[in-house]
C-alpha atoms as a PDB file:
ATOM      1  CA  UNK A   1     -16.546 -39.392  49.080  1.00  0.00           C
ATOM      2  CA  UNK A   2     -20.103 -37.908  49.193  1.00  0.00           C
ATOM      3  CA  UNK A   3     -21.555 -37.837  45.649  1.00  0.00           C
ATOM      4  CA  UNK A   4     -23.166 -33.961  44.139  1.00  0.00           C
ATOM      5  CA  UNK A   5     -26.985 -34.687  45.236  1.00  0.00           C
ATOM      6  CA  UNK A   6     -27.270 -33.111  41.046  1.00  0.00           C
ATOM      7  CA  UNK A   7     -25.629 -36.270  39.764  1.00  0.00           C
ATOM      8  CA  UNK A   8     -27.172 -38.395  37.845  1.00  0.00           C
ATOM      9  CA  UNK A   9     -28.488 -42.115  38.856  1.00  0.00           C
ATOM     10  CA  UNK A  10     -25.525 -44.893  38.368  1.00  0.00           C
ATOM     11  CA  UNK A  11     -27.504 -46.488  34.794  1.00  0.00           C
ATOM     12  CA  UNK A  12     -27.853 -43.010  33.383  1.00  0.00           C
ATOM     13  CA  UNK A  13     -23.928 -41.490  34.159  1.00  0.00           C
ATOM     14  CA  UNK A  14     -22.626 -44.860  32.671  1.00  0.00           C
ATOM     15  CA  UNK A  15     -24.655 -44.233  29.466  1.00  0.00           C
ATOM     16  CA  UNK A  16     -23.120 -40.833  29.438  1.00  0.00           C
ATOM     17  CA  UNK A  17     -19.421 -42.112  29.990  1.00  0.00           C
ATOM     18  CA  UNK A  18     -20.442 -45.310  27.619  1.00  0.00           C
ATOM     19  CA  UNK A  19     -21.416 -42.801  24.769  1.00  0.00           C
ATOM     20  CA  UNK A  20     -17.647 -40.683  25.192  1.00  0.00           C
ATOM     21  CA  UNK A  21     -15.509 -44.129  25.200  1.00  0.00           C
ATOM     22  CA  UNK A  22     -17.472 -45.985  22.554  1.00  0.00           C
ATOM     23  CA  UNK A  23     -17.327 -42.722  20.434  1.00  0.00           C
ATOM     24  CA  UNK A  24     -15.455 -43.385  17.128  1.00  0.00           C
ATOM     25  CA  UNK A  25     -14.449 -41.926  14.095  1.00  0.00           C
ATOM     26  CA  UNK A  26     -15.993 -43.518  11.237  1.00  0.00           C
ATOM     27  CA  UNK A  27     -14.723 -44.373   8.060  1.00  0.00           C
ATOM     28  CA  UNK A  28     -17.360 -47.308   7.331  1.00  0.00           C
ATOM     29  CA  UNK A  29     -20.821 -47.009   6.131  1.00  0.00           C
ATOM     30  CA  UNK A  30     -23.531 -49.312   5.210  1.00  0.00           C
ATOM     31  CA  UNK A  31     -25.578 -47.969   2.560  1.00  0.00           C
ATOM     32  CA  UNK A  32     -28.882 -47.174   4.263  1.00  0.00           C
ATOM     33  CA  UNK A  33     -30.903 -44.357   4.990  1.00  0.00           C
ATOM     34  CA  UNK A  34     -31.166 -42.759   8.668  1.00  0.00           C
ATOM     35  CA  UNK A  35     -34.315 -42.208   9.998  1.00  0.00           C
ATOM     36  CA  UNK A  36     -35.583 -38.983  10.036  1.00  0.00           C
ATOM     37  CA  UNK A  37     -36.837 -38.231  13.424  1.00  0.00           C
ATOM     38  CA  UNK A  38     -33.475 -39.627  14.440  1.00  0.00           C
ATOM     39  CA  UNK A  39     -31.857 -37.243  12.291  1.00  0.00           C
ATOM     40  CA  UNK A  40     -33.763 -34.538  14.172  1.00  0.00           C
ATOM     41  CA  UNK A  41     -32.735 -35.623  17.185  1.00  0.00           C
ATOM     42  CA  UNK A  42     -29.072 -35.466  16.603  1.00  0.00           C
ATOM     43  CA  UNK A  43     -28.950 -32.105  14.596  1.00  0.00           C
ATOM     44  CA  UNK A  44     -31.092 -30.661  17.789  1.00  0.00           C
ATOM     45  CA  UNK A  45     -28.261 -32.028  20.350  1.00  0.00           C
ATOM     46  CA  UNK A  46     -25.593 -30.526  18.026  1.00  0.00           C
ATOM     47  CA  UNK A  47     -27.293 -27.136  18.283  1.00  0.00           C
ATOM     48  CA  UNK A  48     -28.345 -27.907  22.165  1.00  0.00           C
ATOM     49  CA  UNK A  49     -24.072 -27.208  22.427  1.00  0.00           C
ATOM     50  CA  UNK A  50     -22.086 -24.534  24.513  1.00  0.00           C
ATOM     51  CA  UNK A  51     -21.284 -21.391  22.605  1.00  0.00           C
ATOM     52  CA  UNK A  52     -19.373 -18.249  23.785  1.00  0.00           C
ATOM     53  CA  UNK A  53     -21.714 -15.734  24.493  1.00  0.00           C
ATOM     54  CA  UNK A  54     -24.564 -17.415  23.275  1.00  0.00           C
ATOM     55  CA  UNK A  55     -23.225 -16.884  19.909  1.00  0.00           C
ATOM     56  CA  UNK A  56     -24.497 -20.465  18.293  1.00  0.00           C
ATOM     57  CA  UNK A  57     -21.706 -19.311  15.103  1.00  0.00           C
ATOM     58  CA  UNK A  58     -22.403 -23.183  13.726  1.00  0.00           C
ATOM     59  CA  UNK A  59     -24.363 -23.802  10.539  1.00  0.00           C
ATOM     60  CA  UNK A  60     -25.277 -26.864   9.127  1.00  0.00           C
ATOM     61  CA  UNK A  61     -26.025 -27.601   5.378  1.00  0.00           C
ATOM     62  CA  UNK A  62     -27.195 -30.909   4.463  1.00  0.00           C
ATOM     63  CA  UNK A  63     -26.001 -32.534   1.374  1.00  0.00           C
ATOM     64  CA  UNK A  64     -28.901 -34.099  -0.495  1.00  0.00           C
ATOM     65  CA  UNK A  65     -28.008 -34.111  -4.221  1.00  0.00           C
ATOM     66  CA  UNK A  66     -25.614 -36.908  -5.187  1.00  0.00           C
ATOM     67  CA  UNK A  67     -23.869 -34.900  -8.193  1.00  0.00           C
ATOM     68  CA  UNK A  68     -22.993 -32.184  -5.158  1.00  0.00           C
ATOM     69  CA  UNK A  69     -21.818 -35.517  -2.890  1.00  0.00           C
ATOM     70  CA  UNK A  70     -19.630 -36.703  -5.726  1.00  0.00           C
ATOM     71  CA  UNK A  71     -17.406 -33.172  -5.826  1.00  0.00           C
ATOM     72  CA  UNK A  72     -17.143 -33.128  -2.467  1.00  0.00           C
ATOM     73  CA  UNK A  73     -15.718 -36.772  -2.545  1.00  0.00           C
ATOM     74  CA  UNK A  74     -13.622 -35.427  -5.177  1.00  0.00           C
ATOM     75  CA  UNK A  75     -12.471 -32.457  -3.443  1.00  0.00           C
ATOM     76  CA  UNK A  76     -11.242 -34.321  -0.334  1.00  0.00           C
ATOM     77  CA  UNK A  77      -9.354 -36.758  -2.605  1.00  0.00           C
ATOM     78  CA  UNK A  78      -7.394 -33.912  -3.685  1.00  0.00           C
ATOM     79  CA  UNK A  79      -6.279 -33.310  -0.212  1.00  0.00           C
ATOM     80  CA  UNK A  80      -6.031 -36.747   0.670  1.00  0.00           C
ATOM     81  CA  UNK A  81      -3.136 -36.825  -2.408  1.00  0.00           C
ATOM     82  CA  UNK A  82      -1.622 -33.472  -0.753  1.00  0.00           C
ATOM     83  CA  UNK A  83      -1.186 -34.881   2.347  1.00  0.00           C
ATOM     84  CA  UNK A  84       0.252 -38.246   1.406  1.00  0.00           C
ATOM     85  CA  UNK A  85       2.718 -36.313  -0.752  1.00  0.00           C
ATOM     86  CA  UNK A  86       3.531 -33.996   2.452  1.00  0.00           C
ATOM     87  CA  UNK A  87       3.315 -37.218   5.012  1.00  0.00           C
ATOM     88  CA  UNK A  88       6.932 -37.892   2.982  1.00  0.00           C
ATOM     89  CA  UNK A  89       8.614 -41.846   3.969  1.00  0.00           C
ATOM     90  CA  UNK A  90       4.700 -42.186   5.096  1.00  0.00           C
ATOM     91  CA  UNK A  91       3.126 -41.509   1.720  1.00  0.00           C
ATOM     92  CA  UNK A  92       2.310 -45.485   1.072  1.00  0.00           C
ATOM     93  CA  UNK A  93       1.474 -45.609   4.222  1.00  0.00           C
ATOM     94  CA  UNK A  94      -0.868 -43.168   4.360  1.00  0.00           C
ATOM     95  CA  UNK A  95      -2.472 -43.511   1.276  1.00  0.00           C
ATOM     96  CA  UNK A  96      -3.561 -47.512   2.457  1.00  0.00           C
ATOM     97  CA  UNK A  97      -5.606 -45.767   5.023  1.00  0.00           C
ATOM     98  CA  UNK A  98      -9.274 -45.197   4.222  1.00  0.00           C
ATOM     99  CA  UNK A  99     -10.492 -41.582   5.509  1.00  0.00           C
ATOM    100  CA  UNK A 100     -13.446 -40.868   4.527  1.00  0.00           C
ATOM    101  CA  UNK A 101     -17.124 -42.316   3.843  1.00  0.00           C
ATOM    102  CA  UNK A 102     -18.964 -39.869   1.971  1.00  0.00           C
ATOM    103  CA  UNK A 103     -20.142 -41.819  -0.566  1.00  0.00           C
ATOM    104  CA  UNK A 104     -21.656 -44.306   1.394  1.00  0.00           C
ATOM    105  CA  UNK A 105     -23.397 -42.612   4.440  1.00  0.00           C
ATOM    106  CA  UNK A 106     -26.684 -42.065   4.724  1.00  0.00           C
ATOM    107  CA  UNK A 107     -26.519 -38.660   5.849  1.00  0.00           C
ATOM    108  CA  UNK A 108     -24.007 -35.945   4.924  1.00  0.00           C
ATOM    109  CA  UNK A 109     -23.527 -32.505   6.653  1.00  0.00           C
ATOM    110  CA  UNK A 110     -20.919 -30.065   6.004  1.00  0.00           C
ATOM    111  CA  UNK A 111     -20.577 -27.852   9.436  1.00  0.00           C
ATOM    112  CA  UNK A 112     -19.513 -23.981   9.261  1.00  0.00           C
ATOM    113  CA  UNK A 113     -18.999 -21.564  11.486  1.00  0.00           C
ATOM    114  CA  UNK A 114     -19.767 -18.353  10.834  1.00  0.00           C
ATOM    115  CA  UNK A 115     -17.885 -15.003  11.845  1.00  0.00           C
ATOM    116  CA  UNK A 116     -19.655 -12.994  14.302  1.00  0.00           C
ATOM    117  CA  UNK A 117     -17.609  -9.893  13.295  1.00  0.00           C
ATOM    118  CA  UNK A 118     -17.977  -6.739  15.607  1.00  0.00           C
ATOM    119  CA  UNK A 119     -21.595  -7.765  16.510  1.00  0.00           C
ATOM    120  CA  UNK A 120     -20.396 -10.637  18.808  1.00  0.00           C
ATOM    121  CA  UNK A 121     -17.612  -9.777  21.365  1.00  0.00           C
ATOM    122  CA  UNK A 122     -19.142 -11.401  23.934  1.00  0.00           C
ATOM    123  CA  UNK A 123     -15.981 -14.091  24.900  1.00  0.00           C
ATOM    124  CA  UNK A 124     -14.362 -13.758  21.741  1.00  0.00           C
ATOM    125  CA  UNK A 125     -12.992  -9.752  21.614  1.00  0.00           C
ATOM    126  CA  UNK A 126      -9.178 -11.212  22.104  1.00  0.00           C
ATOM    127  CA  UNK A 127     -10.078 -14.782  21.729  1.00  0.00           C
ATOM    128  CA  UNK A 128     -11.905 -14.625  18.251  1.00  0.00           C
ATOM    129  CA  UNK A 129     -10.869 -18.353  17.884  1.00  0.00           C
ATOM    130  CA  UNK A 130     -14.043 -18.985  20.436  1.00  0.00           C
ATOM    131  CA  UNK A 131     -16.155 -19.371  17.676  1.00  0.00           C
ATOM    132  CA  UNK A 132     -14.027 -22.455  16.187  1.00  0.00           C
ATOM    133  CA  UNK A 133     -14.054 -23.958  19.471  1.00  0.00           C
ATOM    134  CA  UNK A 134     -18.445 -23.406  19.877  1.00  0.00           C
ATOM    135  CA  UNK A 135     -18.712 -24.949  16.806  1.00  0.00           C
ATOM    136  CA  UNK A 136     -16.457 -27.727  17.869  1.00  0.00           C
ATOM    137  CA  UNK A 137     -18.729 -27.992  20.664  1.00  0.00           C
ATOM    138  CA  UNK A 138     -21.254 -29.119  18.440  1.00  0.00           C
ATOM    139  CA  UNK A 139     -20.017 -31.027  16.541  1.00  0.00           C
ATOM    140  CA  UNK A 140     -18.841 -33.576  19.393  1.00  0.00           C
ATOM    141  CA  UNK A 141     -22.561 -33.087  20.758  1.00  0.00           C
ATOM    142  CA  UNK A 142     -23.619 -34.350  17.234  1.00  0.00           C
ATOM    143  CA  UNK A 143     -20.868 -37.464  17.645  1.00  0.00           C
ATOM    144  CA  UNK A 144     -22.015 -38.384  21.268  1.00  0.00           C
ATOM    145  CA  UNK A 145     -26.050 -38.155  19.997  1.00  0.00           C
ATOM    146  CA  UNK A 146     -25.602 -40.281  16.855  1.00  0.00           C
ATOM    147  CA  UNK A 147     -23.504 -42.576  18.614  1.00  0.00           C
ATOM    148  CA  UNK A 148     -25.996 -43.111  21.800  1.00  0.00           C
ATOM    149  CA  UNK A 149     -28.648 -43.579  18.646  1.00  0.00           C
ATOM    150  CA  UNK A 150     -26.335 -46.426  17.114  1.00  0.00           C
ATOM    151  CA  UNK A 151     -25.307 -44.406  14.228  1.00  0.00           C
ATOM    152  CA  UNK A 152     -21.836 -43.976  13.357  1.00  0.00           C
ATOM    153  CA  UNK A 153     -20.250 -40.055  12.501  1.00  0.00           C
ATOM    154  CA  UNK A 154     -17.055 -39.517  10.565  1.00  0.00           C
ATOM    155  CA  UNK A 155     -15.389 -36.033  10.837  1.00  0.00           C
ATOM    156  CA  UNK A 156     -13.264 -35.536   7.347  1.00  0.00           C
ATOM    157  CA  UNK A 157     -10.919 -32.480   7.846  1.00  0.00           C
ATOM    158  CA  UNK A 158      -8.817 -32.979   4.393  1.00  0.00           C
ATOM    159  CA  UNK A 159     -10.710 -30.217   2.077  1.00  0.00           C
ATOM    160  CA  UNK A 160      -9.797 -26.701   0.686  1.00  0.00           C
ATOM    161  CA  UNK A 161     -11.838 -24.437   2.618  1.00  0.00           C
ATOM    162  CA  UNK A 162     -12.359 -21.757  -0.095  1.00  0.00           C
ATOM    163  CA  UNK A 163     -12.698 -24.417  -2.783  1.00  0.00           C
ATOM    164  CA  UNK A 164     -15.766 -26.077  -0.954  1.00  0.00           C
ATOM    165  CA  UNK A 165     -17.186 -23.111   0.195  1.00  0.00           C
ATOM    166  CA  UNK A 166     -17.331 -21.744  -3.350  1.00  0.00           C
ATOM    167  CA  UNK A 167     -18.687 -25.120  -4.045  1.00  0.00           C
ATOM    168  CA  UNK A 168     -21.341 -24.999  -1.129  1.00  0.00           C
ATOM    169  CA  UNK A 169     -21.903 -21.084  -2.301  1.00  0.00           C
ATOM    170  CA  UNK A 170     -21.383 -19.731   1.593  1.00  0.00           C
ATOM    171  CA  UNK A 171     -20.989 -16.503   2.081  1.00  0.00           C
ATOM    172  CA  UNK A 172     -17.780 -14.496   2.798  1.00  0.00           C
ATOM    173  CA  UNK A 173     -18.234 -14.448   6.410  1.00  0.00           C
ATOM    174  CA  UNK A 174     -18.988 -18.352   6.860  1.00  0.00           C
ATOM    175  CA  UNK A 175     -16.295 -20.989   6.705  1.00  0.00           C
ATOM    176  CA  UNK A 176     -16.220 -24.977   6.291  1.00  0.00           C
ATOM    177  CA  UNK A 177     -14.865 -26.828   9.099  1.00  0.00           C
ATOM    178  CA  UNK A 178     -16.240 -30.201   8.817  1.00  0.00           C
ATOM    179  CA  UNK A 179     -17.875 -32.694   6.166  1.00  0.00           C
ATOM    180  CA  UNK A 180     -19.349 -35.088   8.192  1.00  0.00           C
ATOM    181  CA  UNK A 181     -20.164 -38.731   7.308  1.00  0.00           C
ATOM    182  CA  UNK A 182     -23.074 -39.901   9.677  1.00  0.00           C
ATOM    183  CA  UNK A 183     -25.005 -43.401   8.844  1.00  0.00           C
ATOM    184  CA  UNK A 184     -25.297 -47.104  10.286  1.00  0.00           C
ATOM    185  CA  UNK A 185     -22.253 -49.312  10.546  1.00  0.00           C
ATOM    186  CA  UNK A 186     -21.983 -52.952  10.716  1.00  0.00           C
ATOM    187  CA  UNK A 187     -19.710 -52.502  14.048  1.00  0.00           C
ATOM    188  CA  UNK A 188     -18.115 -49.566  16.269  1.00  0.00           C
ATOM    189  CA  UNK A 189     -14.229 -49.890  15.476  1.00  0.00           C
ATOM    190  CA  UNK A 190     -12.937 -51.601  19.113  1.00  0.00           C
ATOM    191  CA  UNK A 191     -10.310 -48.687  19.191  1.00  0.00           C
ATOM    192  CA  UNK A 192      -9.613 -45.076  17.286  1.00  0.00           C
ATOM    193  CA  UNK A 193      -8.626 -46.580  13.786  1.00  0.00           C
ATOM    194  CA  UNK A 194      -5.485 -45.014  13.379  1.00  0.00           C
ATOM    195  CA  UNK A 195      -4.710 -47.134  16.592  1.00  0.00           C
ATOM    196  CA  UNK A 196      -5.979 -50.487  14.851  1.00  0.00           C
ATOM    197  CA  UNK A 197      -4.268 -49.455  11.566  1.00  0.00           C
ATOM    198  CA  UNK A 198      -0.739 -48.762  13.772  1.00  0.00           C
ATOM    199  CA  UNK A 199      -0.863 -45.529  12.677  1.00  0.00           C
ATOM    200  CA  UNK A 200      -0.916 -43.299  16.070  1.00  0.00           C
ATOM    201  CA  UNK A 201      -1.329 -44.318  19.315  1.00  0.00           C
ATOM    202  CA  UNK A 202      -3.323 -42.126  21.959  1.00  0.00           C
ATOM    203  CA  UNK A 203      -1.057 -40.749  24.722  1.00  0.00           C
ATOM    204  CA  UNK A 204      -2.236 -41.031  28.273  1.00  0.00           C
ATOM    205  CA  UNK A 205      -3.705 -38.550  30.031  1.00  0.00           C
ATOM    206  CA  UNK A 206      -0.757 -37.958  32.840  1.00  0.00           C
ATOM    207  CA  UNK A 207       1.287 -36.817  30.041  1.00  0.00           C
ATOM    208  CA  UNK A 208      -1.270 -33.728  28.881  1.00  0.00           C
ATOM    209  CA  UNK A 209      -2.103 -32.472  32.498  1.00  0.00           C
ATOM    210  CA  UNK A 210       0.102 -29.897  34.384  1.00  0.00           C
ATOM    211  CA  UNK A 211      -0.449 -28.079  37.655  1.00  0.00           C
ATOM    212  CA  UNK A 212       0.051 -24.557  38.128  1.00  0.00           C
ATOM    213  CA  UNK A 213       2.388 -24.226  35.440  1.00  0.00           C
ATOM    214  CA  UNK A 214       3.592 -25.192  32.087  1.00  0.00           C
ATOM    215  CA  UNK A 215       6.739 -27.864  34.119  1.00  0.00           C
ATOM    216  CA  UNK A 216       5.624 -31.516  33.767  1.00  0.00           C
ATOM    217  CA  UNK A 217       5.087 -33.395  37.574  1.00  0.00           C
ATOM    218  CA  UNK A 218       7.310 -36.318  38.133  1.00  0.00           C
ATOM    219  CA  UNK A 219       5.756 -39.672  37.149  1.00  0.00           C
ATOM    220  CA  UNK A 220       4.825 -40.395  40.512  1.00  0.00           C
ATOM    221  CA  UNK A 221       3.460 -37.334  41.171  1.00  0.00           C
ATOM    222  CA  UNK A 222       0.986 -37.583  38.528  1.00  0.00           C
ATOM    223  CA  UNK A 223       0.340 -41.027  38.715  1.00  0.00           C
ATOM    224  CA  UNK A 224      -1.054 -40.100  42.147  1.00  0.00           C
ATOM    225  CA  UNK A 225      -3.383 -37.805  41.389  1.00  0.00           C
ATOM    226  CA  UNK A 226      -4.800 -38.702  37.790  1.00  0.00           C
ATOM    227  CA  UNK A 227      -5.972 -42.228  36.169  1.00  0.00           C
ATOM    228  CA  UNK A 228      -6.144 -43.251  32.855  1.00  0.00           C
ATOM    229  CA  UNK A 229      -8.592 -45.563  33.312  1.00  0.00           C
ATOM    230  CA  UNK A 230     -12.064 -45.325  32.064  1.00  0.00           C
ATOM    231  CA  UNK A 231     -15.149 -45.281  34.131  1.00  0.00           C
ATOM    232  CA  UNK A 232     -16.419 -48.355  32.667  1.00  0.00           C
ATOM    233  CA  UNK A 233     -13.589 -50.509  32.825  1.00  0.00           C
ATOM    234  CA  UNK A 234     -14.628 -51.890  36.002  1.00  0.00           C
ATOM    235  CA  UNK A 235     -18.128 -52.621  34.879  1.00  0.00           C
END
């Protein structure tokens, strides 16, 4: 098969499939400050991301005071307690697993996204969800930048929205949808950490691809045309 004359040279797409598969979720932190520049250099991929209609609906605020660190810590331990009590048989369980790192990184961002409102139809008049997904866009650009720059990035979903953003003082139209841990680390986790921990395990990719319609192809049919297999497991 005749490679796009657009793609990339062999070293440079492996760095790009390196940075997707080595991509974790981070939960541990080593207590050090990130450099700067660095910083820069991440926040300015995150906002580099896809948006519908040019929208760029993410917003970033940067948590520098460590009294305003410690409520937020507190605030996702409330959830954390919600959840285990909702997780049922699974409570223990749950409650063994660590899920955050916001005391401990050396950087942390909560990410909003705010509502474009009548001004911006552009992709989102009957999808208005679009702007979620943009700023999910960014964020992942932020995960794949910080982890090509060594730095590990944890995404911590278990908050009240309206609690932190009365905490954060946003305004009506601009909703948390991330606090995000981002700092050095002692190691990448080898696998997702729910995977290490037994919690989950990832399902493969034949099982989450359809053609045409919405009617699973047989095993064999999908085993024919799609791989689990990452890029860089033959390297």
């Amino acid at each position: 098969m005749t490679l796009s004359p657009h793609c990339y040279d062999d070293a440079s797409r492996a760095a790009v499939y390196r940075a997707i598969y080595e991509r974790r979720d981070m939960r541990h932190f080593l207590p050090r400050p990130v450099d700067p520049e660095t910083f820069r250099r991440i926040l300015q991929a995150a906002h580099a991301a896809p948006s519908v209609g040019l929208s760029q609906p993410w917003r970033f605020v940067r948590i520098t005071l460590p009294a305003l660190r410690r409520q937020i810590y507190e605030l996702v331990q409330l959830e954390r307690l919600r959840t285990a009590n909702a997780l049922g048989e699974r409570h223990a369980e749950f409650l063994r697993l660590k899920v955050e790192g916001i005391l401990d990184c050396g950087e942390l961002l909560v990410c909003a996204a705010q509502d474009g409102g009548t001004e911006e139809v552009f992709g989102r008049l009957s999808m208005p969800q679009m702007s979620l997904a943009s700023v999910a866009c960014a964020i992942q650009n932020l995960w794949l930048a910080a982890r090509a720059e060594g730095l590990g990035m944890g995404w911590v979903s278990m908050f009240d929205p309206q609690a932190l953003a009365n905490l954060l003082k946003l305004p009506e139209d601009v909703q948390p949808v991330a606090v995000l841990c981002i700092g050095h680390v002692a190691e990448f986790y080898p696998a997702p950490m729910l995977t290490l921990e037994n919690w989950r395990s990832a399902r493969p990719l034949k099982e989450l691809v359809y053609e045409n319609t919405f009617i699973p192809a047989s095993t064999d049919e999908a085993a024919e045309h799609i791989s689990d297999k990452s890029p860089l497991a033959a390297k």
